[in-house]
Every structure is written in structure tokens, then in C-alpha cells.
PDB file of N, CA and C in Angstrom:
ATOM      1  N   UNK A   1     133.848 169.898 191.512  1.00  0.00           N
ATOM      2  CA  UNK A   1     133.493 168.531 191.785  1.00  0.00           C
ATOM      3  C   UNK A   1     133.538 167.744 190.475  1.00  0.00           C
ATOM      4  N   UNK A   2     133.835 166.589 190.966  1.00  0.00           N
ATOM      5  CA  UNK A   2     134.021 165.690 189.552  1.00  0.00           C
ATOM      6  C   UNK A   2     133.153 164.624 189.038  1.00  0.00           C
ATOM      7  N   UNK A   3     132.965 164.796 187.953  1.00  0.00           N
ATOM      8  CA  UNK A   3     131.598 164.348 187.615  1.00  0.00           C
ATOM      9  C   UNK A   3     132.054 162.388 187.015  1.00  0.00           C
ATOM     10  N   UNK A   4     132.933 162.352 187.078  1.00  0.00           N
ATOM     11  CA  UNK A   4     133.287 160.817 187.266  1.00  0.00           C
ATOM     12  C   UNK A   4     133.345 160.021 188.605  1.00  0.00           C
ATOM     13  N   UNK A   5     132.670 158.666 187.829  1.00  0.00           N
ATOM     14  CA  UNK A   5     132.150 157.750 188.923  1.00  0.00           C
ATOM     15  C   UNK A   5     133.577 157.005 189.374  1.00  0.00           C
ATOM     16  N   UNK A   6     133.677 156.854 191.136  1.00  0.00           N
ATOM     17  CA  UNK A   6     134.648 156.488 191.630  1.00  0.00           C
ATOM     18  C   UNK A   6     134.016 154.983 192.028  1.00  0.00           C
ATOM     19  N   UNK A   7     135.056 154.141 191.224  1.00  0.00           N
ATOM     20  CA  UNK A   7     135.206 152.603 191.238  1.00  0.00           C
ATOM     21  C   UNK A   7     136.099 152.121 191.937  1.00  0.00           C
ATOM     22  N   UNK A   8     135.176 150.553 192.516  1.00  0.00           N
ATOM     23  CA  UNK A   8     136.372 149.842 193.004  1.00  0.00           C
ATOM     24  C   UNK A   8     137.508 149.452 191.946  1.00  0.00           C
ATOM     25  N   UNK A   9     138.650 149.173 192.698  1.00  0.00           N
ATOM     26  CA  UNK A   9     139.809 148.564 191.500  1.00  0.00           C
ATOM     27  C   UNK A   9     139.396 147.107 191.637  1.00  0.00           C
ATOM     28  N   UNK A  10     140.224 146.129 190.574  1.00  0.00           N
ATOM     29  CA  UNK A  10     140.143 145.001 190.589  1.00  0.00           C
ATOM     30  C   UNK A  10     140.720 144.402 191.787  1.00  0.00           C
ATOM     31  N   UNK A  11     141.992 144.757 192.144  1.00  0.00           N
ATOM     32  CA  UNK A  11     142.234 144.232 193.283  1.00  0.00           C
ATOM     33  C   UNK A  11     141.047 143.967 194.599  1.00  0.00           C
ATOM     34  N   UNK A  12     140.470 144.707 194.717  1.00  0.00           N
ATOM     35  CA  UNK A  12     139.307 145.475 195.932  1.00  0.00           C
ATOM     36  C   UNK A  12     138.265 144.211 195.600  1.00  0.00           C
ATOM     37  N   UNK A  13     138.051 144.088 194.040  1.00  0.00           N
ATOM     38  CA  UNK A  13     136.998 143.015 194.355  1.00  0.00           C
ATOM     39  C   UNK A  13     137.122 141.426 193.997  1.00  0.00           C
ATOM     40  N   UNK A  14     138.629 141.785 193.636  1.00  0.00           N
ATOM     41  CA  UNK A  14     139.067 140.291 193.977  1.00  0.00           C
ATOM     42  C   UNK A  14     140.279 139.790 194.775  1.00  0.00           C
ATOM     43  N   UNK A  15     139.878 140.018 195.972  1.00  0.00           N
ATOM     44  CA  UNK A  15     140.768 140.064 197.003  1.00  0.00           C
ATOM     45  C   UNK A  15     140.851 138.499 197.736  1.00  0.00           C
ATOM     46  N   UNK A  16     141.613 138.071 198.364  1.00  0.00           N
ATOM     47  CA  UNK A  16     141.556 136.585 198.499  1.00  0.00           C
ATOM     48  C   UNK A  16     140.448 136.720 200.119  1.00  0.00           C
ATOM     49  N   UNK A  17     139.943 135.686 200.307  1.00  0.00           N
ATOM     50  CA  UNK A  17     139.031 135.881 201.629  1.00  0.00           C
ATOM     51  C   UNK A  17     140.070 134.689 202.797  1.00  0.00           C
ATOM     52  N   UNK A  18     140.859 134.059 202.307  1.00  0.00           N
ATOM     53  CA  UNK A  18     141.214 133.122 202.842  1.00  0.00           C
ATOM     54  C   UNK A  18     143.331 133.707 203.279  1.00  0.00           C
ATOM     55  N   UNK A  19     143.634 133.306 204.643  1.00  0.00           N
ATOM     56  CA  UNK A  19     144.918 133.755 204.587  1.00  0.00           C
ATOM     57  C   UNK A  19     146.006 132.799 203.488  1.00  0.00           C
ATOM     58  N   UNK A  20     146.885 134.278 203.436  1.00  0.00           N
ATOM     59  CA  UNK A  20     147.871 133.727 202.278  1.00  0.00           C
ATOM     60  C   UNK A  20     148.990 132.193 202.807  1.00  0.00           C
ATOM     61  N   UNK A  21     148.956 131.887 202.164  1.00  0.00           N
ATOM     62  CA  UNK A  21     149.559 130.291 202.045  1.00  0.00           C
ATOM     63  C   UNK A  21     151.496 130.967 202.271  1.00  0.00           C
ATOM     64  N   UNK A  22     152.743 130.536 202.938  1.00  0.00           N
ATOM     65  CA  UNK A  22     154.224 130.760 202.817  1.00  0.00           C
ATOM     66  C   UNK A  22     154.386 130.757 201.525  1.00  0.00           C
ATOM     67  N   UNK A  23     155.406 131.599 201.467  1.00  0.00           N
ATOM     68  CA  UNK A  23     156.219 131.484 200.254  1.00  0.00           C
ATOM     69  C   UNK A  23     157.235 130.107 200.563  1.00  0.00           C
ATOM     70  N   UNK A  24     157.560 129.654 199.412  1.00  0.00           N
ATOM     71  CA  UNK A  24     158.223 128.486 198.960  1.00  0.00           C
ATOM     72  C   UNK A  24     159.585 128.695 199.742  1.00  0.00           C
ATOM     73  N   UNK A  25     159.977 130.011 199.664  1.00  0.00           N
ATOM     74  CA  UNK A  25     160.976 130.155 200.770  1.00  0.00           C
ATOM     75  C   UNK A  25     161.338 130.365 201.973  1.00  0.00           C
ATOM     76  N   UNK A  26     159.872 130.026 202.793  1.00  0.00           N
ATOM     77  CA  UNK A  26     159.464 130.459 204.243  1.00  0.00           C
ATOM     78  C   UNK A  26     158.844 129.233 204.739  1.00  0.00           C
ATOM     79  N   UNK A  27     158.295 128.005 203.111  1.00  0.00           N
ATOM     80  CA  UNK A  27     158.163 126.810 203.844  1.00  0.00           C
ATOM     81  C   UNK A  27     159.078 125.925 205.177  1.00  0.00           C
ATOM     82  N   UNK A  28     158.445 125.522 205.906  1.00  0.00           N
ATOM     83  CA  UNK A  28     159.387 124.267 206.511  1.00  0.00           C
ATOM     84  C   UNK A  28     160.019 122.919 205.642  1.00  0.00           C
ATOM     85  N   UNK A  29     160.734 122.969 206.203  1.00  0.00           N
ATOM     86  CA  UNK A  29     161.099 121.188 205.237  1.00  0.00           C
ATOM     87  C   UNK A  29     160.373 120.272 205.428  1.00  0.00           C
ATOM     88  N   UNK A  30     160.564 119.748 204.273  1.00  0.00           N
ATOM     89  CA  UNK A  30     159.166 118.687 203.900  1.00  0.00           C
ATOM     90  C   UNK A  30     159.485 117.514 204.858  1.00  0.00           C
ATOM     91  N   UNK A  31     158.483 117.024 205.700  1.00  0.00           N
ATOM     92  CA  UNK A  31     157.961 116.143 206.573  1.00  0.00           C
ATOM     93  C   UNK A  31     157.038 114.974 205.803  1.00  0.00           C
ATOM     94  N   UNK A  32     157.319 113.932 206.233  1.00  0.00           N
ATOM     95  CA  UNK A  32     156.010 113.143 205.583  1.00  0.00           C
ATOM     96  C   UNK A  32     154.898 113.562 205.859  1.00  0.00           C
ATOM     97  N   UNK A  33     153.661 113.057 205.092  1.00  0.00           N
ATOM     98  CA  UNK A  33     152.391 113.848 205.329  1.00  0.00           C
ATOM     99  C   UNK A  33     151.465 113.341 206.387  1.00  0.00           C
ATOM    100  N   UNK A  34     150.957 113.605 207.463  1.00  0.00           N
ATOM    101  CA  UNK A  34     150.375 112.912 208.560  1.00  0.00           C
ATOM    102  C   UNK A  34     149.210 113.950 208.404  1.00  0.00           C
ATOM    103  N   UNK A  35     147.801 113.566 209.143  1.00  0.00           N
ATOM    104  CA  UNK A  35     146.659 114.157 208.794  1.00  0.00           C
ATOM    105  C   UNK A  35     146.486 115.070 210.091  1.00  0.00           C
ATOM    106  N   UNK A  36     146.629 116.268 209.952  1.00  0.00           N
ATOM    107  CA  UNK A  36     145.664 117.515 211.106  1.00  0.00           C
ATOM    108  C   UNK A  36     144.948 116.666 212.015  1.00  0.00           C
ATOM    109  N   UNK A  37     145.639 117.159 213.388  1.00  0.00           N
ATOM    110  CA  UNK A  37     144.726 116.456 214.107  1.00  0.00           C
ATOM    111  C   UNK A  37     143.340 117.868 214.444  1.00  0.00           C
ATOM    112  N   UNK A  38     142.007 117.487 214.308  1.00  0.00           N
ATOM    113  CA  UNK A  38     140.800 118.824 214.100  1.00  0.00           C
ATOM    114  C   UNK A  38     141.071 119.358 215.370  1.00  0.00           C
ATOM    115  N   UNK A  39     140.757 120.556 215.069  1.00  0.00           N
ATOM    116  CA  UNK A  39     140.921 121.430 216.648  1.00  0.00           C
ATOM    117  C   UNK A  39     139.634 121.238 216.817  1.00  0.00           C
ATOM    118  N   UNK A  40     139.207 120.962 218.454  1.00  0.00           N
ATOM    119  CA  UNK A  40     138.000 120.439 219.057  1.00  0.00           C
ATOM    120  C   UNK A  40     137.431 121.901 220.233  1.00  0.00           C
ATOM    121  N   UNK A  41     136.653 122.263 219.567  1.00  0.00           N
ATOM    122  CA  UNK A  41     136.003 122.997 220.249  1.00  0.00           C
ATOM    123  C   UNK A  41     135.246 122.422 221.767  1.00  0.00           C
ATOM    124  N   UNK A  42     135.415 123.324 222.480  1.00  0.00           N
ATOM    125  CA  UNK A  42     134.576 123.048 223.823  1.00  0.00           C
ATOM    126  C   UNK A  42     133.081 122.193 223.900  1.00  0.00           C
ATOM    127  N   UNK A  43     132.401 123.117 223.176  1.00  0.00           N
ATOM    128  CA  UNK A  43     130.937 122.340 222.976  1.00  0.00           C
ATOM    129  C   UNK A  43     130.680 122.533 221.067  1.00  0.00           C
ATOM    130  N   UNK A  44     130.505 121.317 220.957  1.00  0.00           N
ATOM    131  CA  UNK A  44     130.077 121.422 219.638  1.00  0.00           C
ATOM    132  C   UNK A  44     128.724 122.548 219.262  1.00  0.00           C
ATOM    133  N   UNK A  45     129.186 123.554 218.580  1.00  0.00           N
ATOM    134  CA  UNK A  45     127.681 124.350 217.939  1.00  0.00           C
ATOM    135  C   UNK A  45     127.896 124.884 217.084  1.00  0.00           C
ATOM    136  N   UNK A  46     127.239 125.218 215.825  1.00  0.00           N
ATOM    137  CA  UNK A  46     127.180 125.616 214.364  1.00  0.00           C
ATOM    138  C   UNK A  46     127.841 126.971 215.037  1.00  0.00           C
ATOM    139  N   UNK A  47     128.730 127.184 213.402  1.00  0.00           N
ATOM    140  CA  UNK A  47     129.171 128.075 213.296  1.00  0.00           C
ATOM    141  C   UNK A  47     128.104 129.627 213.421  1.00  0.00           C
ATOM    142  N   UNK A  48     127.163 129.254 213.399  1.00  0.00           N
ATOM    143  CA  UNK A  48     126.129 130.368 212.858  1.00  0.00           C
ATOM    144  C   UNK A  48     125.984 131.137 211.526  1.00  0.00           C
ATOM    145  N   UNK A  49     126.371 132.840 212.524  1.00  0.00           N
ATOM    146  CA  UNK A  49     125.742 133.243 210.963  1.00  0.00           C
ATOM    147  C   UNK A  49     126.946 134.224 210.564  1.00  0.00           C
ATOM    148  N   UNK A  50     128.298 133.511 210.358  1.00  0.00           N
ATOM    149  CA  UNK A  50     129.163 134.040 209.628  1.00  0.00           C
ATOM    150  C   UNK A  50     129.753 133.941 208.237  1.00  0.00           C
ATOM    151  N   UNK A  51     130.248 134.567 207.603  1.00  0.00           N
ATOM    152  CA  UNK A  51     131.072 134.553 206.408  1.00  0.00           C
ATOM    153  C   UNK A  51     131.005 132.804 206.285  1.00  0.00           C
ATOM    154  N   UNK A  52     131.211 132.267 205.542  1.00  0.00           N
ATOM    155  CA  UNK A  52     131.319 130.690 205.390  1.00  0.00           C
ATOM    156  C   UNK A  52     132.692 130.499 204.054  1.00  0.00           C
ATOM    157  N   UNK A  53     133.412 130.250 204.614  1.00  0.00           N
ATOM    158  CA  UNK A  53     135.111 129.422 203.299  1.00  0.00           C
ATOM    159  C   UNK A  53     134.877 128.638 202.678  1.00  0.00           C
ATOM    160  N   UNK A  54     133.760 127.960 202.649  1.00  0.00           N
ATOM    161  CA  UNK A  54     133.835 126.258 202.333  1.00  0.00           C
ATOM    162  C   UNK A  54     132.199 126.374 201.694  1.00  0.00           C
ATOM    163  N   UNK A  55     131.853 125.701 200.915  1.00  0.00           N
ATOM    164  CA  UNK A  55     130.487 124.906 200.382  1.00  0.00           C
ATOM    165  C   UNK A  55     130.580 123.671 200.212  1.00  0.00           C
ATOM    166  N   UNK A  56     128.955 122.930 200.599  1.00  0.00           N
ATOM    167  CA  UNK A  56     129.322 121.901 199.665  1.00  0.00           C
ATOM    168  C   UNK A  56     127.701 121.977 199.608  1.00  0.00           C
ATOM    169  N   UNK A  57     127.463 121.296 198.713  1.00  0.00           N
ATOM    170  CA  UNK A  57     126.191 120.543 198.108  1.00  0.00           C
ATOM    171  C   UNK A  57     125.521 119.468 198.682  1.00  0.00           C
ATOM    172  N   UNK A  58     124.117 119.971 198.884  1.00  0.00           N
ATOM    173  CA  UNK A  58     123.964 118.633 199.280  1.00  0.00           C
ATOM    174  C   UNK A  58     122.049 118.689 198.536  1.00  0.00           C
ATOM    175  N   UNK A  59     122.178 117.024 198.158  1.00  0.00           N
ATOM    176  CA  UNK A  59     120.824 116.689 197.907  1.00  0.00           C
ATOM    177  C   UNK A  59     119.601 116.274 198.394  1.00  0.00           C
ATOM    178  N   UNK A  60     118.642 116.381 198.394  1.00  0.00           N
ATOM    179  CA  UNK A  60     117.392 116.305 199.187  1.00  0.00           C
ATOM    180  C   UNK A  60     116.198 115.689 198.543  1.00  0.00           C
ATOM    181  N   UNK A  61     115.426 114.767 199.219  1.00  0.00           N
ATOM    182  CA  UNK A  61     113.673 114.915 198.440  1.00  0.00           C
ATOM    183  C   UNK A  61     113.113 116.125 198.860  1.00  0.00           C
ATOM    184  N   UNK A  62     112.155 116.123 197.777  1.00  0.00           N
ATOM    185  CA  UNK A  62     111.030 117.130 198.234  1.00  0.00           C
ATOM    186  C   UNK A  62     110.843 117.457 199.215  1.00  0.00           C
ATOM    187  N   UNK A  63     109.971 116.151 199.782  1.00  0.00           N
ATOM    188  CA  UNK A  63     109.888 115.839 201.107  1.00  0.00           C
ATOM    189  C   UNK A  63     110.427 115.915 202.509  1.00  0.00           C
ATOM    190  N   UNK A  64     112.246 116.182 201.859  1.00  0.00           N
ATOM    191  CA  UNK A  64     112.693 116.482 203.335  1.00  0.00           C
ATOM    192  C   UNK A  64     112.988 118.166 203.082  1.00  0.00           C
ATOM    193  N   UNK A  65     113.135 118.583 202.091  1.00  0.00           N
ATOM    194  CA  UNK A  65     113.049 119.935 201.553  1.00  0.00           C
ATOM    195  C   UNK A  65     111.401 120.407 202.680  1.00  0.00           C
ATOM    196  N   UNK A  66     110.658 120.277 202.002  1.00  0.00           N
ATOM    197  CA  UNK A  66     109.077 120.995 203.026  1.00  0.00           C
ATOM    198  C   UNK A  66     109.201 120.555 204.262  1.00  0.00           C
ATOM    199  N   UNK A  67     110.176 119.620 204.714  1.00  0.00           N
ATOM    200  CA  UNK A  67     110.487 119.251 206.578  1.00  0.00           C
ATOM    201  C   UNK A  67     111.383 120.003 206.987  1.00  0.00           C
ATOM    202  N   UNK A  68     112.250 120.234 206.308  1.00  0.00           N
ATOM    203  CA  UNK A  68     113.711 121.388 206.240  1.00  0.00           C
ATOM    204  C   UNK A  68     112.606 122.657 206.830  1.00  0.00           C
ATOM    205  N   UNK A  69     111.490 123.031 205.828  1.00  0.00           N
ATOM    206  CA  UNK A  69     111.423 124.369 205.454  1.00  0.00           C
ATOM    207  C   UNK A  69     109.752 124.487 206.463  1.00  0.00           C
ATOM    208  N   UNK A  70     109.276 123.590 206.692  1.00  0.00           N
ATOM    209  CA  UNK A  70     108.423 123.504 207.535  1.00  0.00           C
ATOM    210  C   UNK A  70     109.392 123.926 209.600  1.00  0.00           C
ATOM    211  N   UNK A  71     109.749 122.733 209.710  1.00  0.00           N
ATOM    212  CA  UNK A  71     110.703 123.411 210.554  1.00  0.00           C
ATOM    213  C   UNK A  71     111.411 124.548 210.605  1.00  0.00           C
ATOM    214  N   UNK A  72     111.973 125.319 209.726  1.00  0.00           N
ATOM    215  CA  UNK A  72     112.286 126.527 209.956  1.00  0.00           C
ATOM    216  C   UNK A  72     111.169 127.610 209.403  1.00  0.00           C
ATOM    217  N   UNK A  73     109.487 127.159 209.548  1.00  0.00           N
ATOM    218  CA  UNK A  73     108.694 128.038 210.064  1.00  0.00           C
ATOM    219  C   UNK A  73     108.333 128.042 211.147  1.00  0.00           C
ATOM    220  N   UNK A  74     108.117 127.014 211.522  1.00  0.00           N
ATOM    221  CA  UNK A  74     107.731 126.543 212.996  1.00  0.00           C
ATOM    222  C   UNK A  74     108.357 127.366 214.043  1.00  0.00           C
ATOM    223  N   UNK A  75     109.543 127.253 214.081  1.00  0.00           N
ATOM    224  CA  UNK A  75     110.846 127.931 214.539  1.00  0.00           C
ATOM    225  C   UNK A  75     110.615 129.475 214.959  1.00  0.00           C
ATOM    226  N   UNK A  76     110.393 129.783 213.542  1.00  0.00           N
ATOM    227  CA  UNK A  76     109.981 131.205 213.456  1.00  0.00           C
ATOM    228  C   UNK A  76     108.719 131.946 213.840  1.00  0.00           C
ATOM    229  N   UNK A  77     107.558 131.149 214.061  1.00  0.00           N
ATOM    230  CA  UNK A  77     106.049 131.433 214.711  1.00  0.00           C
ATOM    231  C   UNK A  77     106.058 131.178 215.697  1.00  0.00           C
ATOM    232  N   UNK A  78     106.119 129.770 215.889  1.00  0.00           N
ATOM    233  CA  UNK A  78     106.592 129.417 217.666  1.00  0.00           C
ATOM    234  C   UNK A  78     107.433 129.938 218.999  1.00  0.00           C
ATOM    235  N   UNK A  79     108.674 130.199 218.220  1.00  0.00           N
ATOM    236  CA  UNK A  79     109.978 130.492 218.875  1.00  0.00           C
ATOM    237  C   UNK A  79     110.958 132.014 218.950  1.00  0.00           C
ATOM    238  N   UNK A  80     110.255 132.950 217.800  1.00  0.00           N
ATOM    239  CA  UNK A  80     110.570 134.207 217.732  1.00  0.00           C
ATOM    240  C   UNK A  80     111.970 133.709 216.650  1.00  0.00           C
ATOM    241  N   UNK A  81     112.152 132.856 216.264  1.00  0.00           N
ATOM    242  CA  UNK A  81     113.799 132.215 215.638  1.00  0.00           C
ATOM    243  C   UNK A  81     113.777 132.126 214.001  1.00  0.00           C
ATOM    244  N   UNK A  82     114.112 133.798 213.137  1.00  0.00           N
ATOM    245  CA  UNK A  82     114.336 133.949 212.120  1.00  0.00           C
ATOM    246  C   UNK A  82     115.491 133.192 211.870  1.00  0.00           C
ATOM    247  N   UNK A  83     115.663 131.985 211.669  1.00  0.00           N
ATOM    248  CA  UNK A  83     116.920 131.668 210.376  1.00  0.00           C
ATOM    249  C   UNK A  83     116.721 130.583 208.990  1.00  0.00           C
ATOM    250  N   UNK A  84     118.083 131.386 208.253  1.00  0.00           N
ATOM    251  CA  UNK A  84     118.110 130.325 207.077  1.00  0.00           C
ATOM    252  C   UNK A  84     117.810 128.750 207.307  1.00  0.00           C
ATOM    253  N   UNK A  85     117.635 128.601 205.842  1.00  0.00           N
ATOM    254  CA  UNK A  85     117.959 127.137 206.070  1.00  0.00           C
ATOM    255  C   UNK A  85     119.087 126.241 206.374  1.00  0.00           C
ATOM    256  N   UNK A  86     120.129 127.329 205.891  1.00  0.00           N
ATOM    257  CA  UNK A  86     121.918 126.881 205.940  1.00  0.00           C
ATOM    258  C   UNK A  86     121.999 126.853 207.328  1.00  0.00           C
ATOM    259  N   UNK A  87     121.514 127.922 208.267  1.00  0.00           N
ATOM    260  CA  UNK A  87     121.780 127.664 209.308  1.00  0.00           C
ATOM    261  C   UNK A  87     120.989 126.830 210.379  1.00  0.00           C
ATOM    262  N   UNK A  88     120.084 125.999 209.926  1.00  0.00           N
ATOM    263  CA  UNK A  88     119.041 125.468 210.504  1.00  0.00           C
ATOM    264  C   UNK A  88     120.280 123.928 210.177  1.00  0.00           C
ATOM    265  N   UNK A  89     120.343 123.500 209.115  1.00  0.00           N
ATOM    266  CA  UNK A  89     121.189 122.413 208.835  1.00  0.00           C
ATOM    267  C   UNK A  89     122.589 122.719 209.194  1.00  0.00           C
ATOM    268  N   UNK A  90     123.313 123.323 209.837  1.00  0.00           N
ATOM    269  CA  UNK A  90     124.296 123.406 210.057  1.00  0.00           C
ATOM    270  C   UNK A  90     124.392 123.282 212.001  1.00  0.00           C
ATOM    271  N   UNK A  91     122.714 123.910 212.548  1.00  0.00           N
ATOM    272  CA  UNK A  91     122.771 123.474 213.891  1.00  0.00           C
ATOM    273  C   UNK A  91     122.868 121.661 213.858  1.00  0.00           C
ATOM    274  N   UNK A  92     121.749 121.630 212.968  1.00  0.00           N
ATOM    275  CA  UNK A  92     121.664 120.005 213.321  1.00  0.00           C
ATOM    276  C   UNK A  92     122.415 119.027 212.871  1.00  0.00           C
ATOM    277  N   UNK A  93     123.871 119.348 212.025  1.00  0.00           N
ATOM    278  CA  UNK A  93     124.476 118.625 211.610  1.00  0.00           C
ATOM    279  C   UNK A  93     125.834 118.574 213.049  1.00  0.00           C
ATOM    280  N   UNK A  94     125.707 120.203 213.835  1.00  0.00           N
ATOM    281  CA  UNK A  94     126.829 120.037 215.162  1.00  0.00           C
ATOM    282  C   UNK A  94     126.184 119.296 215.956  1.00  0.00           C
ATOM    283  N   UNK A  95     124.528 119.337 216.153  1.00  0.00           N
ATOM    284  CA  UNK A  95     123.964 118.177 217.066  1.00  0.00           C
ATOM    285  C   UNK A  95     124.306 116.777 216.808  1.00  0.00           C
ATOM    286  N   UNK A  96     123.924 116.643 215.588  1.00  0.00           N
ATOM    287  CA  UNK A  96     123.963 114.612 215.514  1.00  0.00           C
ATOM    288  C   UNK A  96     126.193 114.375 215.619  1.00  0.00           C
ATOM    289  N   UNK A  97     126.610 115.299 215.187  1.00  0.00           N
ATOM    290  CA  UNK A  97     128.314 115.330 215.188  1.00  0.00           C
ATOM    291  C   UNK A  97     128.578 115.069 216.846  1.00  0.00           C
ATOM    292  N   UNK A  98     128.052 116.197 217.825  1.00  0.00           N
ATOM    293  CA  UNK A  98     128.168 116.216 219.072  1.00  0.00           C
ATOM    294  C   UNK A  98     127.702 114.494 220.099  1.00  0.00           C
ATOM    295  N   UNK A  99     126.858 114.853 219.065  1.00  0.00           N
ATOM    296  CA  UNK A  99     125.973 113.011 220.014  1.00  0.00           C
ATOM    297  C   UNK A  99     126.854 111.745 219.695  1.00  0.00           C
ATOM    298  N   UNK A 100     127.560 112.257 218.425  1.00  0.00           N
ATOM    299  CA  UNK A 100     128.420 110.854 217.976  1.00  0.00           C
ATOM    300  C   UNK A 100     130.015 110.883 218.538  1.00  0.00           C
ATOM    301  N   UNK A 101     130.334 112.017 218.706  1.00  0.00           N
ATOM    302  CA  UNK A 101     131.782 112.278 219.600  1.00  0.00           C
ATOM    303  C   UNK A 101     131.456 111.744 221.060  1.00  0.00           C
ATOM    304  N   UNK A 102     130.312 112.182 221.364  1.00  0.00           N
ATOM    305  CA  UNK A 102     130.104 111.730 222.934  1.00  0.00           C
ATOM    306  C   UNK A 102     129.539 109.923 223.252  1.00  0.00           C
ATOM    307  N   UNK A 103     129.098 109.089 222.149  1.00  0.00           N
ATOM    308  CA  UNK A 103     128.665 108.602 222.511  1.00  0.00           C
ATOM    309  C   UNK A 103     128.897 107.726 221.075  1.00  0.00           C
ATOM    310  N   UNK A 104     129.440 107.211 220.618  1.00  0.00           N
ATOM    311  CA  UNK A 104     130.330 106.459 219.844  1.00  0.00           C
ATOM    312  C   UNK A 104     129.199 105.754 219.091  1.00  0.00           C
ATOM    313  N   UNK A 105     129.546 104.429 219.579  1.00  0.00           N
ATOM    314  CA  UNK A 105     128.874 103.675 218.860  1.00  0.00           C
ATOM    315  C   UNK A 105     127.567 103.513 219.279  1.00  0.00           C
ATOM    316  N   UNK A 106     126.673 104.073 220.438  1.00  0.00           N
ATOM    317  CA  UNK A 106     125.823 104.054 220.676  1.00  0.00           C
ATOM    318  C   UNK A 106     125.080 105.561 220.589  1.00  0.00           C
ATOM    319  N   UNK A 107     125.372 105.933 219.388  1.00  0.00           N
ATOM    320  CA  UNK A 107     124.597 107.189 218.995  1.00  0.00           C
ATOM    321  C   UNK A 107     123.960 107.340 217.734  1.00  0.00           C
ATOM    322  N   UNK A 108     122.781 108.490 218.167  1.00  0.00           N
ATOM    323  CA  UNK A 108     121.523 108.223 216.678  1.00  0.00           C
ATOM    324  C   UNK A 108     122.158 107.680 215.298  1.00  0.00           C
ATOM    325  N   UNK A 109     123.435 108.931 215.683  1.00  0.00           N
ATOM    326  CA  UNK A 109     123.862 108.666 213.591  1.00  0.00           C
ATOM    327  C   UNK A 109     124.607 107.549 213.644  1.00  0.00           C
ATOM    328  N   UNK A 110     125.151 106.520 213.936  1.00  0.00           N
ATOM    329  CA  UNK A 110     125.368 105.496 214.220  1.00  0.00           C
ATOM    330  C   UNK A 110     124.124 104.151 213.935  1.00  0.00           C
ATOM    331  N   UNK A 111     123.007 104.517 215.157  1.00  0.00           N
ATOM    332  CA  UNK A 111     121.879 103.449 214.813  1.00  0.00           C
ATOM    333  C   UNK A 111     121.394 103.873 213.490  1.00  0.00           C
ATOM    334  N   UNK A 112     120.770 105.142 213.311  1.00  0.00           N
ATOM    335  CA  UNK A 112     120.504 105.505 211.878  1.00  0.00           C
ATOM    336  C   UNK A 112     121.089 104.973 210.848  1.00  0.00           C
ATOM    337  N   UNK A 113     122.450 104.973 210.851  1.00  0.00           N
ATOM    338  CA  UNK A 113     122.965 104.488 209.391  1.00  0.00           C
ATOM    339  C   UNK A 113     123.010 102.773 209.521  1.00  0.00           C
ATOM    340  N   UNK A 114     123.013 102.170 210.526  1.00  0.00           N
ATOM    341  CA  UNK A 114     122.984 100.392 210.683  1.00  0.00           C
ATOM    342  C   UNK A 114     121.690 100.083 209.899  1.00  0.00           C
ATOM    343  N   UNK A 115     120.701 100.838 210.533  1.00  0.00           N
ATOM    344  CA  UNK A 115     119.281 100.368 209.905  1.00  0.00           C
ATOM    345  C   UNK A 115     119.369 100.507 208.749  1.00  0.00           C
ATOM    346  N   UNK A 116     119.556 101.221 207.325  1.00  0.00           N
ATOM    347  CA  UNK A 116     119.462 100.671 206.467  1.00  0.00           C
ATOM    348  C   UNK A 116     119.732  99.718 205.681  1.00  0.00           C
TER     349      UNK A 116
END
């Protein structure tokens, strides 16, 4: 038996997570650029609790930080419902998204942002 430690290679731990992009010679011919139309899921609902491609940042008061984090105790005493906070803001960002696809200009995030 061998008394050296078996390592990952570099490849192994830097492997791309995202699929590979055509080669330059498998591209299509260049088209003007028109924008993706989004693929629309059936019912809007957070991704949950998978792998995530994408970040972004986002800033907070205190204040909505201990409402963030108050609510996802509540959740969890009340409701039997262990989750992050990522995924607590990611339900409620497919909710207010869902209310505004369905209901245009007469929806929360809509009145919400007039009022200020």
C-alpha cells in the first residue's frame, strides 16, 4: 500500500460549471443582435435549493436585514420551514415578479415603486 496522498488534479478542481460556449468554427453566421426572448416558466417559483450560476449583491438596512432574518425564524418555529436567507429572498422576489407579469400595471411592485 502506498503511503502517498491521492489528489485531485487541477483540472478536477477547476472545471467549468457552466456549458462550453461553440467553437468559432461551429458558430452560426453573424446575425444582428436582437435580445433572448426569456423562457417563461409555467408558474413563476424560486429556483430553490440548487447549485446557483449567477450572483449578485444586494444591499440592505439593518432593519430589513432583522425582517429578512426575523421572518425566516418565524418560518422555521411556526411552519416546520428550515431555509436560507438566499432562498427566502429568492421565493419573494418570484412572488412580487409573478404578481407583476400577471397584473401589469396594477401590481404591488408597480404601486410600490410610484409611491416614492
Amino acid at each position: 500500500m502506498s503511503r502517498r496522498v491521492s489528489l485531485p488534479a487541477a483540472d478536477d478542481l477547476f472545471r467549468p460549471t457552466a456549458p462550453a460556449a461553440q467553437s468559432p468554427d461551429e458558430a452560426a453566421p453573424e446575425a444582428p443582435p436582437e435580445p433572448q426572448p426569456r423562457q417563461r416558466r409555467d408558474s413563476k417559483r424560486s429556483s430553490g435549493r440548487v447549485r446557483h450560476d449567477e450572483k449578485m449583491t444586494v444591499y440592505v438596512t439593518s432593519d430589513e436585514l432583522l425582517d429578512l432574518e426575523h421572518a425566516r425564524l418565524v418560518l422555521r418555529r411556526s411552519h416546520g420551514l428550515a431555509v436560507d436567507r438566499g432562498r427566502l429572498v429568492r421565493e419573494a422576489i418570484a412572488m412580487v415578479l409573478a404578481d407583476f407579469e400577471a397584473h401589469g400595471d396594477d401590481s404591488a411592485l408597480v404601486r410600490r415603486l410610484t409611491e416614492e
